[in-house]
N, C-alpha and C. Protein backbone atom coordinates (compact mmCIF):
# COMPACT_ATOMS: atom_id res chain seq x y z
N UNK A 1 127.39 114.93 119.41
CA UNK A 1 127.89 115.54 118.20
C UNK A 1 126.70 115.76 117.26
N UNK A 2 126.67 116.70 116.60
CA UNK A 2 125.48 117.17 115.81
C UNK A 2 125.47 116.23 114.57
N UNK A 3 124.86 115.61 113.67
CA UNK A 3 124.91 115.22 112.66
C UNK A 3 125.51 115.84 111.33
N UNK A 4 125.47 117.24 111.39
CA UNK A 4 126.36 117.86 110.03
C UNK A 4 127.19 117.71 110.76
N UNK A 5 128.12 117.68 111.77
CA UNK A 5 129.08 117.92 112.16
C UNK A 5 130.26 116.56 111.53
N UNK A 6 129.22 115.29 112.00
CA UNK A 6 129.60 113.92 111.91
C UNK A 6 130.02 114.05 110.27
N UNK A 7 129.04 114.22 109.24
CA UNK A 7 129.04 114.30 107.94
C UNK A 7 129.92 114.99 107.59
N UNK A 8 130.23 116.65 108.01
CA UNK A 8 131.48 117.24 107.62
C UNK A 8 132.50 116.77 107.71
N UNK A 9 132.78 115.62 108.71
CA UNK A 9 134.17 115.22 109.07
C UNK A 9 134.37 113.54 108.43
N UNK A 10 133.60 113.21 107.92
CA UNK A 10 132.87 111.87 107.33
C UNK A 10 133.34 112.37 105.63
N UNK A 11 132.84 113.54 105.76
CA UNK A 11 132.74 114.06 103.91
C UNK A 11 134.79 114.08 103.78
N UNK A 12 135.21 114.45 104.90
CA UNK A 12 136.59 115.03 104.50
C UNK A 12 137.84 113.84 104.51
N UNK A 13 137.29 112.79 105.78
CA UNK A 13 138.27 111.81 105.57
C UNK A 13 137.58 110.32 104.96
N UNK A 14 136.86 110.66 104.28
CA UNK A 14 136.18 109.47 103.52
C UNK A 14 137.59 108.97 102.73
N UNK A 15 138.29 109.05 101.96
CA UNK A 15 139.02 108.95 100.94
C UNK A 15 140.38 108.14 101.63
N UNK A 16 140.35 108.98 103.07
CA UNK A 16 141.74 108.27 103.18
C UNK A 16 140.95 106.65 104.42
N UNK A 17 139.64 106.69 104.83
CA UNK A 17 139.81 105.46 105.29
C UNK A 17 139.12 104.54 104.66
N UNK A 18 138.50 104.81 103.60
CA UNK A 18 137.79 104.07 102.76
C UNK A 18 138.56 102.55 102.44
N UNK A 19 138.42 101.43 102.83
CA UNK A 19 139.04 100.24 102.61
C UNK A 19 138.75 99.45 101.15
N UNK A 20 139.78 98.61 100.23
CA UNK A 20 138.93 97.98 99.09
C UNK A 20 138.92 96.84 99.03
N UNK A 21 138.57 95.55 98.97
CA UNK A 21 138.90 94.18 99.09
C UNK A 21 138.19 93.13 98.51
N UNK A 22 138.63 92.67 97.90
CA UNK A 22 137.73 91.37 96.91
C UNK A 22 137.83 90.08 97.86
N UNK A 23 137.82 90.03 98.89
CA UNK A 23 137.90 89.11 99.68
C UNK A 23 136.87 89.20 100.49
N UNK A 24 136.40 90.31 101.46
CA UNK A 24 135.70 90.60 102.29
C UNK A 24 135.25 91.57 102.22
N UNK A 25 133.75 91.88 102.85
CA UNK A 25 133.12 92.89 103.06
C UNK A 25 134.19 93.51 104.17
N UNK A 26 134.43 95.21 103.79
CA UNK A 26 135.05 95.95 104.06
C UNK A 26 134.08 96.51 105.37
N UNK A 27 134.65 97.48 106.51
CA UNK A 27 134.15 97.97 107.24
C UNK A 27 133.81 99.62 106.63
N UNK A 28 132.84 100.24 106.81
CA UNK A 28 132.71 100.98 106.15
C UNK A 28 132.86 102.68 106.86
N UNK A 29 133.65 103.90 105.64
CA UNK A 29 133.72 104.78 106.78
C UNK A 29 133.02 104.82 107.27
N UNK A 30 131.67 105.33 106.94
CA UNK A 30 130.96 105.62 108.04
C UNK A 30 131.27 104.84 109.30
N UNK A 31 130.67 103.78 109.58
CA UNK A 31 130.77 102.78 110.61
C UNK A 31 132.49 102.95 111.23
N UNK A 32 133.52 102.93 110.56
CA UNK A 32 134.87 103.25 111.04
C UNK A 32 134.54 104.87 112.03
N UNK A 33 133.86 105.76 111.51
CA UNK A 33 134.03 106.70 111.95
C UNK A 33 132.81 106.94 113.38
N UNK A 34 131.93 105.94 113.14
CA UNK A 34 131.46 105.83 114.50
C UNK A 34 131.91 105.56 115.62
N UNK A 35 132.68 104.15 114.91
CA UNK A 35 133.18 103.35 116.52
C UNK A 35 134.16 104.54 116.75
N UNK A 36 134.64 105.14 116.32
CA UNK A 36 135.68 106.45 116.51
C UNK A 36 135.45 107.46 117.50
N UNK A 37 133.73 108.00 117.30
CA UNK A 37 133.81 108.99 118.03
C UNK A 37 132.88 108.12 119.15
N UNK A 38 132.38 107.01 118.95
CA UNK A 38 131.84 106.54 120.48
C UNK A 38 133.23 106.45 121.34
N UNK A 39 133.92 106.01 120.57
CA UNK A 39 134.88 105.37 122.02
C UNK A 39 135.81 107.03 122.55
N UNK A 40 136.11 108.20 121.49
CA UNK A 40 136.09 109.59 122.13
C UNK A 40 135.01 110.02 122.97
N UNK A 41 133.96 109.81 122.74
CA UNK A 41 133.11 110.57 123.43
C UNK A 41 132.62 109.46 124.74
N UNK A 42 132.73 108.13 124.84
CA UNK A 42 132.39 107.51 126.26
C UNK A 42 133.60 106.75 126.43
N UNK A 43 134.48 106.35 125.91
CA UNK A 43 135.93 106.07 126.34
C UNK A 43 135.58 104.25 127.01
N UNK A 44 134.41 104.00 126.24
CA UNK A 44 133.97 102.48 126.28
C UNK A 44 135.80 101.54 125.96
N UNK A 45 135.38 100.16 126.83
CA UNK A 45 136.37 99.28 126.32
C UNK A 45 136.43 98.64 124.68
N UNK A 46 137.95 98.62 124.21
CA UNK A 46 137.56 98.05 123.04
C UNK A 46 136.67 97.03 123.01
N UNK A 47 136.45 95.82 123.20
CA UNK A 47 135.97 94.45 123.96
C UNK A 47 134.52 95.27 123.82
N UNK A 48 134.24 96.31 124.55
CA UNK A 48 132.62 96.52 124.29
C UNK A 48 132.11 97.09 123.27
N UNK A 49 133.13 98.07 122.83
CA UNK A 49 132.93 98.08 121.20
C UNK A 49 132.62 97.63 120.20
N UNK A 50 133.49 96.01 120.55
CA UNK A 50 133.74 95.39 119.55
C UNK A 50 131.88 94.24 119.56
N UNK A 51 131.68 94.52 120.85
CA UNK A 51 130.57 93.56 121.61
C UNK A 51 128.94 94.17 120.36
N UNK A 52 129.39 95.74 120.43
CA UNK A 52 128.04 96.64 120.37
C UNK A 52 128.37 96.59 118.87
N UNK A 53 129.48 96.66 118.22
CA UNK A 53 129.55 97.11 116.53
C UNK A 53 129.77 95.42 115.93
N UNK A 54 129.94 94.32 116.54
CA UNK A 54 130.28 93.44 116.31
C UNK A 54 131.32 92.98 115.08
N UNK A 55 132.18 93.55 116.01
CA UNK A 55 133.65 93.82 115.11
C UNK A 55 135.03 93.39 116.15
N UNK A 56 136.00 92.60 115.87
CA UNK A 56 137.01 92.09 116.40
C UNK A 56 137.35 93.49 117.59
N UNK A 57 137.15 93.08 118.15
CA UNK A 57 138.35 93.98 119.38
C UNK A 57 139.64 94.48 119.01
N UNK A 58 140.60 93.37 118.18
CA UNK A 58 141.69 94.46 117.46
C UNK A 58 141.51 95.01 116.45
N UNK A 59 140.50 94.82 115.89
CA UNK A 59 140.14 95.33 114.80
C UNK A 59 139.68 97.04 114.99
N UNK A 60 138.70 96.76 115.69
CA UNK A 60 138.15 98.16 116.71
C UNK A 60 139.23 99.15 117.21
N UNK A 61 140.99 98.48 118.06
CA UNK A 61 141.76 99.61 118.13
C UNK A 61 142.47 99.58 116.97
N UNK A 62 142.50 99.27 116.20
CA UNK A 62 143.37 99.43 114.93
C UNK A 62 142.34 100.75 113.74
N UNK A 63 141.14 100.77 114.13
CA UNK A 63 139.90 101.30 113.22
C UNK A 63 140.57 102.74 114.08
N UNK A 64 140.21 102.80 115.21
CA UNK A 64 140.10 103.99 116.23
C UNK A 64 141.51 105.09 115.98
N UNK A 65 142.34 103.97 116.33
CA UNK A 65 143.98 104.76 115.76
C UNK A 65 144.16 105.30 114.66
N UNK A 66 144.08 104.56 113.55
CA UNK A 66 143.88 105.11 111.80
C UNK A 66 142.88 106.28 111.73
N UNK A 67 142.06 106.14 112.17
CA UNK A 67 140.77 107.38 112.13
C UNK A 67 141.02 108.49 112.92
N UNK A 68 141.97 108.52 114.06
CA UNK A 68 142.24 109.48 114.52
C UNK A 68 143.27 110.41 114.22
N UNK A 69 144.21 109.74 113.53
CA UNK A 69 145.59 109.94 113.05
C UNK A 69 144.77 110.91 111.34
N UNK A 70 143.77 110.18 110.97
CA UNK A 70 143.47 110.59 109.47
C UNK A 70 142.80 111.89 110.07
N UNK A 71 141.87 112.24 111.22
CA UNK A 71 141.27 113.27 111.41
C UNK A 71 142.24 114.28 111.47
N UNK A 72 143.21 114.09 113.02
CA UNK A 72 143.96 114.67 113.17
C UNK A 72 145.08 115.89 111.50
N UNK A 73 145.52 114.58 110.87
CA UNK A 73 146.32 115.25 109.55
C UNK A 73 145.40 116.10 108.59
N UNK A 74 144.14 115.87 108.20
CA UNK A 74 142.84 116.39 107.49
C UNK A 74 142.55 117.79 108.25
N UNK A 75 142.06 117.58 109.53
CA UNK A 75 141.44 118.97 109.91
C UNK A 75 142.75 119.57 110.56
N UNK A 76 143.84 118.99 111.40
CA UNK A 76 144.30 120.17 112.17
C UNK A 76 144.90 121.62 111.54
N UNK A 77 145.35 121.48 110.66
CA UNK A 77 145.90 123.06 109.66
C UNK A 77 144.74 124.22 109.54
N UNK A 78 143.42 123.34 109.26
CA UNK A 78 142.52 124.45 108.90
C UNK A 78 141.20 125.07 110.47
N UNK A 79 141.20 124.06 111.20
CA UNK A 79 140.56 124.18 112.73
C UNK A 79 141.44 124.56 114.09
N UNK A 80 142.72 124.17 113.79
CA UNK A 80 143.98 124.33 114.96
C UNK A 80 145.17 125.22 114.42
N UNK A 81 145.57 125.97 113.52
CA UNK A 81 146.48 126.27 113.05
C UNK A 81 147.23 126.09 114.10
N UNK A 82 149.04 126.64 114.09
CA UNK A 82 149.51 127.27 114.77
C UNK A 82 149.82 128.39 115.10
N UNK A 83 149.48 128.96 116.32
CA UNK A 83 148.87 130.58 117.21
C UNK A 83 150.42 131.31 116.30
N UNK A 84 149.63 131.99 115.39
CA UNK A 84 150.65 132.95 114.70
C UNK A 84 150.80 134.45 115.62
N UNK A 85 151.72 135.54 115.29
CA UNK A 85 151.65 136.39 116.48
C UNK A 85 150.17 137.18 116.21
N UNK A 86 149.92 137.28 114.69
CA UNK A 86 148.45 138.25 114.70
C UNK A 86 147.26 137.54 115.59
N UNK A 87 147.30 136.08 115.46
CA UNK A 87 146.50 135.38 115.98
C UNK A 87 146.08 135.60 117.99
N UNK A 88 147.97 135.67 118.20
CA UNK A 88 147.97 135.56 119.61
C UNK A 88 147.53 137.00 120.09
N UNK A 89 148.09 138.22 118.89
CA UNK A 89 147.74 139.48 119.10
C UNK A 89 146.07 140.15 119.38
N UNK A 90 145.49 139.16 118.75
CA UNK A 90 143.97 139.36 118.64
C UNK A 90 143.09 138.87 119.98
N UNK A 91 144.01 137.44 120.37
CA UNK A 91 143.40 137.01 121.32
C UNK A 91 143.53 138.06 122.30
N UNK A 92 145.03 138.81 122.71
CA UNK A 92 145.08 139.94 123.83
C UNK A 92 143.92 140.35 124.07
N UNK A 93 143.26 141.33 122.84
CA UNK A 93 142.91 142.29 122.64
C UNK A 93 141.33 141.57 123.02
N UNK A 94 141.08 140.48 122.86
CA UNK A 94 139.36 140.02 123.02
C UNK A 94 139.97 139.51 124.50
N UNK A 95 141.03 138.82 125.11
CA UNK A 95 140.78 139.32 126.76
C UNK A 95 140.65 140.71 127.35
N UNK A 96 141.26 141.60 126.60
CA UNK A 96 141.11 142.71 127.26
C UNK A 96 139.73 143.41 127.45
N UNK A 97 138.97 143.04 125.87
CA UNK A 97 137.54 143.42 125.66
C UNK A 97 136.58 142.67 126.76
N UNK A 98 136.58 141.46 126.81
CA UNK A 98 135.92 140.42 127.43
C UNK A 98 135.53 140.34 128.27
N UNK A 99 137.35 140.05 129.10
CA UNK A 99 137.37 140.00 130.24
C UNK A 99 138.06 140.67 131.27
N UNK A 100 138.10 142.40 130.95
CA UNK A 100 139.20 143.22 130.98
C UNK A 100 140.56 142.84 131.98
N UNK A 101 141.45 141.87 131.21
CA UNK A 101 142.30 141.28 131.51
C UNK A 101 143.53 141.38 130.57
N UNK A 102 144.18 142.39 130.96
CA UNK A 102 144.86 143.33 129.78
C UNK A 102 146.23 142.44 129.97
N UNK A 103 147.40 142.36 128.70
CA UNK A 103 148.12 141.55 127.82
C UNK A 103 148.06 140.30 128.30
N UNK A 104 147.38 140.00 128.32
CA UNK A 104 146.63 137.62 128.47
C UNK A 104 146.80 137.62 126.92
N UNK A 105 147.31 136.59 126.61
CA UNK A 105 147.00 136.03 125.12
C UNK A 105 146.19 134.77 125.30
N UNK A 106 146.48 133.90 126.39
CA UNK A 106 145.46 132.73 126.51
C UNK A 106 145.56 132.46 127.61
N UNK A 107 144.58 131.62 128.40
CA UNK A 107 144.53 130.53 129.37
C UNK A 107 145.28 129.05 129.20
N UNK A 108 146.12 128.74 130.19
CA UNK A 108 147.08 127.42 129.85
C UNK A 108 146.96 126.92 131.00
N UNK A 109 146.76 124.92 130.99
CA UNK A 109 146.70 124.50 131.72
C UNK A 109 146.96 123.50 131.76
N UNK A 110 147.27 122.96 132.37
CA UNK A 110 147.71 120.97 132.11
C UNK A 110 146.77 120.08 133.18
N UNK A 111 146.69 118.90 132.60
CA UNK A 111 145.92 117.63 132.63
C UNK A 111 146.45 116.25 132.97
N UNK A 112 147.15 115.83 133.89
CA UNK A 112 147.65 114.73 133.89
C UNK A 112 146.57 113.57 133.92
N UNK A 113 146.49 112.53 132.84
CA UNK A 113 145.99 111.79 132.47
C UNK A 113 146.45 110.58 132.44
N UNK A 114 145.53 109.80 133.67
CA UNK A 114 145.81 108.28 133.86
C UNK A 114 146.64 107.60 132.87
N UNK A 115 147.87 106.80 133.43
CA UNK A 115 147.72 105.59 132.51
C UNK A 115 148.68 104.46 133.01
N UNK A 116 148.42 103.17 132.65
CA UNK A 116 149.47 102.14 132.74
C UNK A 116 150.86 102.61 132.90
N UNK A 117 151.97 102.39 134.15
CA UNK A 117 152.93 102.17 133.52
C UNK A 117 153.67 101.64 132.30
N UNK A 118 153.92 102.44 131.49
CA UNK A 118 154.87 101.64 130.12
C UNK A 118 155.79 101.37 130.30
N UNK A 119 156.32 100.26 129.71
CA UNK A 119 157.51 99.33 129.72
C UNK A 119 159.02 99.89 129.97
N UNK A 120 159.88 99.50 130.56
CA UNK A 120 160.84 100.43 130.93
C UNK A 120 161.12 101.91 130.52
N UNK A 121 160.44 102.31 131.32
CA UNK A 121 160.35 103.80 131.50
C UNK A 121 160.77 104.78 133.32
N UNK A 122 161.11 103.66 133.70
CA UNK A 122 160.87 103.83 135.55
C UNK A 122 159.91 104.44 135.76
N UNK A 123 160.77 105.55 136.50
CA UNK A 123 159.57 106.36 137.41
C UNK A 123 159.56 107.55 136.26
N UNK A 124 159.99 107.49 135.10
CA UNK A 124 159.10 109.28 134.17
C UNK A 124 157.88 109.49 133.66
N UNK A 125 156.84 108.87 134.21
CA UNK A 125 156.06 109.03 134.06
C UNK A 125 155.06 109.09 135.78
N UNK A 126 155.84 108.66 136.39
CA UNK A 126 155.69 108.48 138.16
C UNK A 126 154.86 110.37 138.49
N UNK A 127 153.89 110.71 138.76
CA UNK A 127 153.00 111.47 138.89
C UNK A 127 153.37 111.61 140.29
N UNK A 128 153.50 112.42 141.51
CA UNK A 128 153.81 112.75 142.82
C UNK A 128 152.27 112.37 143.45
N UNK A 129 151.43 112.38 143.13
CA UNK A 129 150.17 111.97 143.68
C UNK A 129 149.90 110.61 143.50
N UNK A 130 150.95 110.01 143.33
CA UNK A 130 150.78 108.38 143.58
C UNK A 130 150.29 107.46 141.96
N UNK A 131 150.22 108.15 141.12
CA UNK A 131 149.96 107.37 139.82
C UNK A 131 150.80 107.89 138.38
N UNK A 132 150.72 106.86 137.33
CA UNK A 132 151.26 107.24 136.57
C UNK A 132 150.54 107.75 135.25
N UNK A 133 151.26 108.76 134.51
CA UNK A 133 150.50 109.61 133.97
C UNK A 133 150.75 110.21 132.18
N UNK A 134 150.71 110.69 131.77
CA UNK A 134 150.96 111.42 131.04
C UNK A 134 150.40 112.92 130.87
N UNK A 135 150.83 114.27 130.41
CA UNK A 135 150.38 115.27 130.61
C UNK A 135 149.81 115.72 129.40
N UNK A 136 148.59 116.28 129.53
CA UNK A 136 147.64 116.79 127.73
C UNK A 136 147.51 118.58 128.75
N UNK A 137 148.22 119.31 127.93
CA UNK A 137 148.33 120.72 128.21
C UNK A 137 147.78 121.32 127.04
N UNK A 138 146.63 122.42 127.32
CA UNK A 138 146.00 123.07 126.53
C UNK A 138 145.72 124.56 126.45
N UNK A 139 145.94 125.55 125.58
CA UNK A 139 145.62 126.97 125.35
C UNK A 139 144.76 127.45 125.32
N UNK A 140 144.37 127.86 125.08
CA UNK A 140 142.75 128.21 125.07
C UNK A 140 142.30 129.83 124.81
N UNK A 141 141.84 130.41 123.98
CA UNK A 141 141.53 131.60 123.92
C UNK A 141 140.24 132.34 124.89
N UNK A 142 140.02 133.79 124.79
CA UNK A 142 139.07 134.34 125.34
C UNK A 142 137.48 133.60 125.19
N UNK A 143 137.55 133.11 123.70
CA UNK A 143 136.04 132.60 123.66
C UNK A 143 136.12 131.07 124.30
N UNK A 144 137.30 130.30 124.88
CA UNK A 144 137.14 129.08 124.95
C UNK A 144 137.52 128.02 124.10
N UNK A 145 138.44 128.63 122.60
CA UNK A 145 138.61 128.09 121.62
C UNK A 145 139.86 127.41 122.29
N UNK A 146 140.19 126.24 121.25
CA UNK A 146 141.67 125.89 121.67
C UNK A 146 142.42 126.75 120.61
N UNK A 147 143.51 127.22 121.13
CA UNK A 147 144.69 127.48 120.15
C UNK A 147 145.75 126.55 120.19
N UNK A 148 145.89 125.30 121.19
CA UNK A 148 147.39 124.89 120.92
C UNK A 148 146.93 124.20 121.86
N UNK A 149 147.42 122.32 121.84
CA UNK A 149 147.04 121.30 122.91
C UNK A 149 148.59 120.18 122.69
N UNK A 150 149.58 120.34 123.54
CA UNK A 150 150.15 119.56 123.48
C UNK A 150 149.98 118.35 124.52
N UNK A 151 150.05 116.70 124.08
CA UNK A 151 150.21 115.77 124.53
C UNK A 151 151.37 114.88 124.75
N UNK A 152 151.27 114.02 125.79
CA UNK A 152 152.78 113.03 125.92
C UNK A 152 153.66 113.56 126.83
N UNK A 153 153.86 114.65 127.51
CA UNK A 153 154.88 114.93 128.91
C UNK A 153 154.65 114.28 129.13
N UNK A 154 155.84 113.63 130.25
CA UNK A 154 155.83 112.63 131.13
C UNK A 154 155.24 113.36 132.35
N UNK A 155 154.50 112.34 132.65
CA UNK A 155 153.53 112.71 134.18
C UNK A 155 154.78 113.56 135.27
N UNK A 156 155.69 113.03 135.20
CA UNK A 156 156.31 113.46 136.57
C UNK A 156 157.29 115.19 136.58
N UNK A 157 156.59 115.57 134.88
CA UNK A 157 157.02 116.72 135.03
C UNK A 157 156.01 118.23 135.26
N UNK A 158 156.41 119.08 135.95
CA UNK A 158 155.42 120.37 136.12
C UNK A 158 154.92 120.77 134.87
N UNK A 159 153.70 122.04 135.07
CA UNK A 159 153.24 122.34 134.06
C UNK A 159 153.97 123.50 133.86
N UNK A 160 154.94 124.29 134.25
CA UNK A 160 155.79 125.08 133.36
C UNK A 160 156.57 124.34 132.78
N UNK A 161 157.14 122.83 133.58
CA UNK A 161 158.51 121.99 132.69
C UNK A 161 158.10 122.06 131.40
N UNK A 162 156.32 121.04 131.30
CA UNK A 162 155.87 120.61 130.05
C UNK A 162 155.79 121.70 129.17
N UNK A 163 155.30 123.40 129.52
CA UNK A 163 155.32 124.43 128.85
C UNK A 163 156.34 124.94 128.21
N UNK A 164 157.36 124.47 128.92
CA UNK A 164 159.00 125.21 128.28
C UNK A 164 159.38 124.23 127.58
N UNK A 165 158.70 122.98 127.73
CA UNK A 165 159.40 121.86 126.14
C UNK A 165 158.73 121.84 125.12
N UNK A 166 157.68 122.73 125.39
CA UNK A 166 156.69 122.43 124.05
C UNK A 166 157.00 123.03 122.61
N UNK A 167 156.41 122.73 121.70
CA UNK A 167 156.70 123.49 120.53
C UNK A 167 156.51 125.18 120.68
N UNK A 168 155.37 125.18 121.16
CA UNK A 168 154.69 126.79 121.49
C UNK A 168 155.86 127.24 121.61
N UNK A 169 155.97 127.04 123.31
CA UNK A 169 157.01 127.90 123.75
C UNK A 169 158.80 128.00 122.99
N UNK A 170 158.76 126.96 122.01
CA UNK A 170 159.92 127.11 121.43
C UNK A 170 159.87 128.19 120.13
N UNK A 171 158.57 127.83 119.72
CA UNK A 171 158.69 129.04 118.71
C UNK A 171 158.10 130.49 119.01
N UNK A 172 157.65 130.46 120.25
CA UNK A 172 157.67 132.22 121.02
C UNK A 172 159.14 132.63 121.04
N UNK A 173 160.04 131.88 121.73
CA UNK A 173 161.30 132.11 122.14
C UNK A 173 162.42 132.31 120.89
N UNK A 174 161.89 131.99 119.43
CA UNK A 174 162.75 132.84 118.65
C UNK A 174 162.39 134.01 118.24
C-alpha cells in the first residue's frame, strides 16, 4: 500500500477509532490501522500479530473488526457506490470500446472462500469439493474496477444462486 494511500484512509477514519482513557495508554489509530491492513494484506494469525505489535490477541481481533467495519461505512458510498444504470450504461460502452465486447456491463465471478464449519448450520455451507465455505462474488468493470462485491453465500450454493440473491440482482429486476 502506498503511504498517501495509508494516510488518506488514516486522515478519514481517525475520528471514529480514535480511543480516550484516563486509565491507560490507548492504542493508537495509526497503530489500530496497521495491525488492520497487515493482517488484510498477509492474513497473519491473530497470536502473531499480537506477537509482532505486542498487543493482546483479542485485543488485535477486536482492533481488526472495528477498523474494518469503520473503513467499510467511511469509504464505501464515495469509492463503491451502487452500479446506478448511467454507471452500468458507461461501463457497456468502455467494454465495447476496450474490449469490443458489445452489451457486457461487467465481469462477475464468485470465490468460495475457506472456512470452519459454523455452529449448527449442517451442510449450508458444505462446498461439493469437499470443504466448507462461504462465497465473496465480485463485478468488476472494463478497467478492472470493482462495481459491486457481495459476501456470505453459503458455500453450497452456485454462482448464479448467489447472483439471483444478491442485492444487485434485486435491484436490476425492478
Amino acid at each position: 500500500m502506498l503511504i498517501d494511500t495509508f494516510w488518506y484512509i488514516l486522515n478519514g477514519i481517525r475520528p471514529y477509532i480514535e480511543k480516550q482513557s484516563n486509565f491507560r495508554k490507548c492504542i493508537s489509530p495509526k497503530e489500530r490501522l496497521s495491525v488492520t491492513v497487515r493482517f488484510l494484506s498477509t492474513g497473519m494469525a491473530f497470536r502473531s500479530l499480537a506477537f509482532s505489535y505486542r498487543i493482546a490477541h483479542n485485543t488485535i481481533a477486536g482492533i481488526i473488526y472495528e477498523t474494518c467495519d469503520v473503513i467499510w461505512e467511511c469509504f464505501s458510498e464515495k469509492h463503491m457506490p451502487f452500479p446506478t444504470a448511467e454507471l452500468l450504461e458507461k461501463s457497456a460502452k468502455d467494454y465495447e470500446q476496450l474490449w469490443n465486447f458489445p452489451n457486457c456491463v461487467a465481469s462477475i465471478d464468485g470465490k468460495h472462500v475457506r472456512i470452519k464449519c459454523p455452529k449448527k448450520t449442517g451442510s449450508k455451507h458444505f462446498y461439493y469439493k469437499g470443504f466448507f465455505s462461504v462465497v465473496l462474488q465480485a463485478m468488476v468493470n472494463a478497467q478492472y474496477k470493482f462495481l459491486s462485491v457481495d459476501v456470505g453465500a453459503y458455500g453450497r450454493q452456485s454462482d448464479s444462486g448467489v447472483f439471483s440473491e444478491s442485492n444487485l440482482f434485486q435491484h436490476i429486476e425492478t
